[in-house]
Protein backbone atom coordinates (compact mmCIF):
# COMPACT_ATOMS: atom_id res chain seq x y z
CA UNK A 1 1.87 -9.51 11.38
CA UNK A 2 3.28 -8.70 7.87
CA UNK A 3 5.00 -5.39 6.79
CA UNK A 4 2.10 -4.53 5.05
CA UNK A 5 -0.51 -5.44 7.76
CA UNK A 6 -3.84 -3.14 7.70
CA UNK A 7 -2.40 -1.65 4.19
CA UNK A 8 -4.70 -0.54 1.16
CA UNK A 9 -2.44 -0.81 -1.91
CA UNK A 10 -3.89 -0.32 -5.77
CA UNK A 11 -1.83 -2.40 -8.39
CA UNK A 12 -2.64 -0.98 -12.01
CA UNK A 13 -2.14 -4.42 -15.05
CA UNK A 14 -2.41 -6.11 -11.91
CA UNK A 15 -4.23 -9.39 -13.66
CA UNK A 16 -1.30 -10.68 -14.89
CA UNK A 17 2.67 -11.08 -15.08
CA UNK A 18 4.79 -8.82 -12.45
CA UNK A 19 1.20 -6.60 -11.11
CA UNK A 20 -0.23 -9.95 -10.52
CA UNK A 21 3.01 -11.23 -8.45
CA UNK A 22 3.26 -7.91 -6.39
CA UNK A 23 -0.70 -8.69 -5.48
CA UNK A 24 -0.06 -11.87 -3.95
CA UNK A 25 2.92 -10.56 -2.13
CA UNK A 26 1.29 -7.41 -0.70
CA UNK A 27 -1.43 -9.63 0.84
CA UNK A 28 0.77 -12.20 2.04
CA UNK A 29 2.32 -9.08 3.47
CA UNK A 30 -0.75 -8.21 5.14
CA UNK A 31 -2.53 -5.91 2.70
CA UNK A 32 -5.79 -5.03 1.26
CA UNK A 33 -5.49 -5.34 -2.81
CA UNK A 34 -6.94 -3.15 -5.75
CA UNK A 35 -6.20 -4.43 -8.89
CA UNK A 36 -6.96 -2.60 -11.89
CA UNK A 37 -6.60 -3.69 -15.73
CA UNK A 38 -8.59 -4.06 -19.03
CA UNK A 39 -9.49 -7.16 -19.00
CA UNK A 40 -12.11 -8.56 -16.81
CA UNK A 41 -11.83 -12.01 -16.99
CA UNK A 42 -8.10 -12.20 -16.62
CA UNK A 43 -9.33 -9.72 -13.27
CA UNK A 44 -11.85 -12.66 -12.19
CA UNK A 45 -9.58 -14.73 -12.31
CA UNK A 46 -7.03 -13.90 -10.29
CA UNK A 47 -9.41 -12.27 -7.66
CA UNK A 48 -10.69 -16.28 -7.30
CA UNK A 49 -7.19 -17.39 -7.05
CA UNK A 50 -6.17 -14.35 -4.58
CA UNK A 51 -8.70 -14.58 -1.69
CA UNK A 52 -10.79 -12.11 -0.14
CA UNK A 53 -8.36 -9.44 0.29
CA UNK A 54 -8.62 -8.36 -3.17
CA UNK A 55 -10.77 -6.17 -5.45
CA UNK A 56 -10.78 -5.81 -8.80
CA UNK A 57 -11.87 -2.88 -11.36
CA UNK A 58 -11.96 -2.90 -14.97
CA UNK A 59 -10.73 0.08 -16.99
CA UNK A 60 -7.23 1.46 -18.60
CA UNK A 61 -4.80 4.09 -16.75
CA UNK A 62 -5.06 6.19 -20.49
CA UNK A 63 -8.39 6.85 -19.29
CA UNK A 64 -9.17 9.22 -16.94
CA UNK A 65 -12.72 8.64 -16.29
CA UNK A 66 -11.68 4.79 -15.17
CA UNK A 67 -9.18 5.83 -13.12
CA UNK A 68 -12.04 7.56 -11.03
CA UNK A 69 -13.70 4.54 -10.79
CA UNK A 70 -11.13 3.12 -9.58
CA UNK A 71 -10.26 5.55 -6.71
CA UNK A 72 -13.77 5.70 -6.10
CA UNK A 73 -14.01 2.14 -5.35
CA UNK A 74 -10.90 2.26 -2.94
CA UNK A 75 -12.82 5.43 -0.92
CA UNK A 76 -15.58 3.76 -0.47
CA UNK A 77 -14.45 0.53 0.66
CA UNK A 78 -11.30 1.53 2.34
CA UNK A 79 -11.41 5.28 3.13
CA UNK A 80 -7.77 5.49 2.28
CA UNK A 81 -4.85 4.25 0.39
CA UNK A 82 -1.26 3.48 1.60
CA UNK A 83 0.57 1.98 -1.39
CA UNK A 84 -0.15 2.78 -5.33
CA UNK A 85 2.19 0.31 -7.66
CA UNK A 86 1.65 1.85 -11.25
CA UNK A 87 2.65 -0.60 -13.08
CA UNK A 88 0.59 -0.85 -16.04
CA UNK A 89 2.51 -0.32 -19.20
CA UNK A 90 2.68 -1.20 -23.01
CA UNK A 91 5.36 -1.59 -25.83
CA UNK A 92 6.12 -3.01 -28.94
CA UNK A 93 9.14 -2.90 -31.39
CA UNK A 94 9.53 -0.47 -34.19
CA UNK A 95 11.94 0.32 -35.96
CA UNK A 96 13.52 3.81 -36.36
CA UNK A 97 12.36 4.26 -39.98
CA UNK A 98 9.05 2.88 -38.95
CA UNK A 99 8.01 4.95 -36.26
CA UNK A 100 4.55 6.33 -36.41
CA UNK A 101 2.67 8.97 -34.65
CA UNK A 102 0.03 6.46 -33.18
CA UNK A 103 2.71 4.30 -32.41
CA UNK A 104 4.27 7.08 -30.58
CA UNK A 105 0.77 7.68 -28.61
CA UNK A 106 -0.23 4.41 -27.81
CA UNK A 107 3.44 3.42 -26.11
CA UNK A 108 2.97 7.32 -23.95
CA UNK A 109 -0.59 7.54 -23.56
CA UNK A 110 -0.02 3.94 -21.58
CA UNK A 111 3.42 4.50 -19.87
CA UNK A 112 3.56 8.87 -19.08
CA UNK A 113 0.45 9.91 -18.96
CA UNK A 114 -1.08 6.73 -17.80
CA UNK A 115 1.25 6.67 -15.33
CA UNK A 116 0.60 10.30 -14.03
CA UNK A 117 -3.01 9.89 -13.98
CA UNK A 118 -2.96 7.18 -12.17
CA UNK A 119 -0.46 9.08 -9.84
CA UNK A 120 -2.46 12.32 -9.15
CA UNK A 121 -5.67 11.04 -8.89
CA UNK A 122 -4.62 9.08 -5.82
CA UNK A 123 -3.12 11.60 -4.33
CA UNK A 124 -6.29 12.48 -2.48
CA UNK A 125 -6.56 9.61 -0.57
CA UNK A 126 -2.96 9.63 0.38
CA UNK A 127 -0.77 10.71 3.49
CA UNK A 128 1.93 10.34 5.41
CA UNK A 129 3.87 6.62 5.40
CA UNK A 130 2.46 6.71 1.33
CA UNK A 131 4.23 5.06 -0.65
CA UNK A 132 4.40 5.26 -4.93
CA UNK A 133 5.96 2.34 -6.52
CA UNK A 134 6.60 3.03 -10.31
CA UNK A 135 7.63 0.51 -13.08
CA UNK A 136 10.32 1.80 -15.00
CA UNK A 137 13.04 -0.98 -17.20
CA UNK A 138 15.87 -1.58 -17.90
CA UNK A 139 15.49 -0.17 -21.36
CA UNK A 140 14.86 3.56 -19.97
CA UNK A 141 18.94 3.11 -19.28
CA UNK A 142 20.06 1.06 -21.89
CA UNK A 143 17.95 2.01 -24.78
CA UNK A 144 17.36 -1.35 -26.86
CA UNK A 145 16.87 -2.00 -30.74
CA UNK A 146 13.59 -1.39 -31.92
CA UNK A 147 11.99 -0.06 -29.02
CA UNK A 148 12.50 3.60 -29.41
CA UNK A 149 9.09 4.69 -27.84
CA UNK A 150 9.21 2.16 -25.57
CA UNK A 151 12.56 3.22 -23.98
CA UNK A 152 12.27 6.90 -24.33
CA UNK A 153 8.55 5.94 -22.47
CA UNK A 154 10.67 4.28 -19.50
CA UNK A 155 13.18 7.09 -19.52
CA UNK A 156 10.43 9.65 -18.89
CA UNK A 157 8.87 7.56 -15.59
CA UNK A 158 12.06 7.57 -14.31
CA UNK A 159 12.78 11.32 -14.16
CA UNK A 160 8.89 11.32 -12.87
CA UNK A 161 10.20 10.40 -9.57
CA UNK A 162 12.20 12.36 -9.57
CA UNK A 163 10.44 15.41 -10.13
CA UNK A 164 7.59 13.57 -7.86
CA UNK A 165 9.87 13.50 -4.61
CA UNK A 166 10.19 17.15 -5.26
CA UNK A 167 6.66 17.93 -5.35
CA UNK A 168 5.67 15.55 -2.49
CA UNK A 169 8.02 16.72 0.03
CA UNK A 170 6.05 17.81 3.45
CA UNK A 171 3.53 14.92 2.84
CA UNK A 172 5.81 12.24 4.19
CA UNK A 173 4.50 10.36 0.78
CA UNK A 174 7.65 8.72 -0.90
CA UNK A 175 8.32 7.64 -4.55
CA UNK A 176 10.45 5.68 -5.99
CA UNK A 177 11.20 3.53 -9.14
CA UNK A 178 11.56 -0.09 -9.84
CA UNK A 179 13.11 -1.57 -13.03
CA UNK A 180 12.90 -4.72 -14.09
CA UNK A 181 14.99 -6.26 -16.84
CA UNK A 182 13.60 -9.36 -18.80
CA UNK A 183 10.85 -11.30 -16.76
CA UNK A 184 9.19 -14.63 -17.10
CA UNK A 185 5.77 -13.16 -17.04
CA UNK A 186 3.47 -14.91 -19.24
CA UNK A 187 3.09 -12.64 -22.42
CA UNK A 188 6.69 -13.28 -22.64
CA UNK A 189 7.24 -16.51 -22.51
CA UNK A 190 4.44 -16.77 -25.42
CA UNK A 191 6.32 -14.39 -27.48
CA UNK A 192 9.61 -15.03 -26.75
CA UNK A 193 9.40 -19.48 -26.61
CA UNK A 194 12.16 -21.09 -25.22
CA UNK A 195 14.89 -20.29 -26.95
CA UNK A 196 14.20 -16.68 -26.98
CA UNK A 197 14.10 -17.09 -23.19
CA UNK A 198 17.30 -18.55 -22.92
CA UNK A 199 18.34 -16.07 -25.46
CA UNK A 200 17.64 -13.08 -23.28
CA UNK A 201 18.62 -14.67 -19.99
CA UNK A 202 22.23 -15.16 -21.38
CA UNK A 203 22.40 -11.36 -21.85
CA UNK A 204 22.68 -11.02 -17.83
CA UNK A 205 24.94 -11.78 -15.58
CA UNK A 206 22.74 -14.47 -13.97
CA UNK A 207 22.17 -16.17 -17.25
CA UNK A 208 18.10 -16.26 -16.55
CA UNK A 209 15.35 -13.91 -16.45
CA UNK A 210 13.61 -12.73 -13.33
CA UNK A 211 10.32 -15.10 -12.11
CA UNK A 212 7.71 -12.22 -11.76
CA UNK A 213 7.59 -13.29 -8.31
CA UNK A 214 11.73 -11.84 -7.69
CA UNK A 215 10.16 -8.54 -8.90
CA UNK A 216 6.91 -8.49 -6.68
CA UNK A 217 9.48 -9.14 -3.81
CA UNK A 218 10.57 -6.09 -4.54
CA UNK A 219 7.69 -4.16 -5.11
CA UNK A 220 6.99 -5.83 -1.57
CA UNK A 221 9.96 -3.52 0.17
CA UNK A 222 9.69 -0.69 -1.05
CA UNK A 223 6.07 -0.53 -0.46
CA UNK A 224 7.41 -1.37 3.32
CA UNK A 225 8.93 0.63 6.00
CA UNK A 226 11.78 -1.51 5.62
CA UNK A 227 12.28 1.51 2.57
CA UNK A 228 11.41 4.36 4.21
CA UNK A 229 14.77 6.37 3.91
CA UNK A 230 14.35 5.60 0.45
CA UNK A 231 12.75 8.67 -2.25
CA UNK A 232 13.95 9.37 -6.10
CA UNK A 233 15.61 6.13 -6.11
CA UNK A 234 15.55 3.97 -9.03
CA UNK A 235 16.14 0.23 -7.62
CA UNK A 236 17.67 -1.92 -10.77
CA UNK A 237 15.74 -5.66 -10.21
CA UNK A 238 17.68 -6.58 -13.99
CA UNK A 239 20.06 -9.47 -13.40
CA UNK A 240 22.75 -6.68 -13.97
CA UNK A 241 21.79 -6.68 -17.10
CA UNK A 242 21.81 -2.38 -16.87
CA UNK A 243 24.62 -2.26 -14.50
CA UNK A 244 27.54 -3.56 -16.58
């Protein structure tokens, strides 16, 4: 029996990178899988390498009407939900100088109000033992060069716990924060190479990045009961990278 035996959990940019990693380790854990993203074969394909304990739904959390789809699909299969990971989010570098308004929009409408949405609208099917996983980074403490939107983006989800564990007290539904620093996912490893890996590793303490699967660990516990004294917290999976 795993921690997260009999568990429905929804994983938002689950296809790929760390939402991908925290879907294998939920089931391994024991639970039934949602995964949610924009692209469908990237979806297909990791719903064949998954097994059955996984579904998958096409659609983006800046868009309302597919996040109903989405929690649709969990009612009807599943009647309930135990564990949401938001974890779908979005940057890219721009300069202060360079900033635009639909820069400004695309980083928020992904990382806030994506990640309220997606939030709220599974509230519903929520209730006591619930537990809200939210992706913050590193960057929402440290700030980092360039990525003004991005940062000020990651800043914002973690004072949404915050504010959340407020708002949810009485349900027995906890929330809490998890910040990665740099991770070996695949996007970055194309856009970083080698040497910008080893670049960034150097940076923390343990002179590497994180393996996606360190992070889906993670995600694992506090999904658990093994966290469930834990609300508001932010838990700093970085290397130490924020912490020094």
């Amino acid at each position: 029996m795993g921690r997260l035996s009999g568990k429905t959990a929804v994983v938002t940019g689950g296809g790929t990178g760390i939402g991908r990693a925290a879907a294998r380790r939920f089931i391994d854990e024991g639970a039934f899988v949602f995964i949610f993203g924009r692209r469908q074969e990237v979806l297909d394909a990791t719903v064949a390498d998954l097994g059955p304990n996984i579904r998958a739904v096409k659609g983006s959390v800046s868009d309302e009407a597919d996040l109903d789809r989405l929690y649709a699909a969990v009612k009807a299969e599943r009647g309930s939900l135990d564990i949401v990971f938001a974890n779908a989010g979005a940057g890219s570098p721009l300069a202060l100088g360079q900033i635009t308004a639909a820069h400004i929009d695309d980083t928020f409408d992904t990382n806030v109000k994506g990640t309220i949405f997606t939030v709220q609208k599974a509230l519903p099917l929520m209730g006591p033992g619930g537990s809200i996983i939210l992706t913050g980074s590193s960057a929402g403490t440290t700030g980092a060069p360039a990525l003004t939107a991005y940062s000020a983006s990651k800043a914002a989800v973690r004072n949404l716990a915050r504010s959340w564990a407020e708002d949810l007290k009485g349900t027995g539904i906890r929330v809490n924060v998890l910040s990665p620093g740099a991770t070996a996912t695949e996007l970055a490893k194309e856009a970083l190479g080698e040497e910008g890996q080893k670049a960034y590793g150097a940076m923390t303490p343990l002179q590497r990045m994180a393996d996606p699967e360190e992070i889906g660990a993670v995600a694992a516990f506090l999904a658990s009961p093994d966290s469930s004294f834990m609300t508001a917290s932010e838990v700093a999976v970085d290397g130490g990278l924020a912490q020094l």
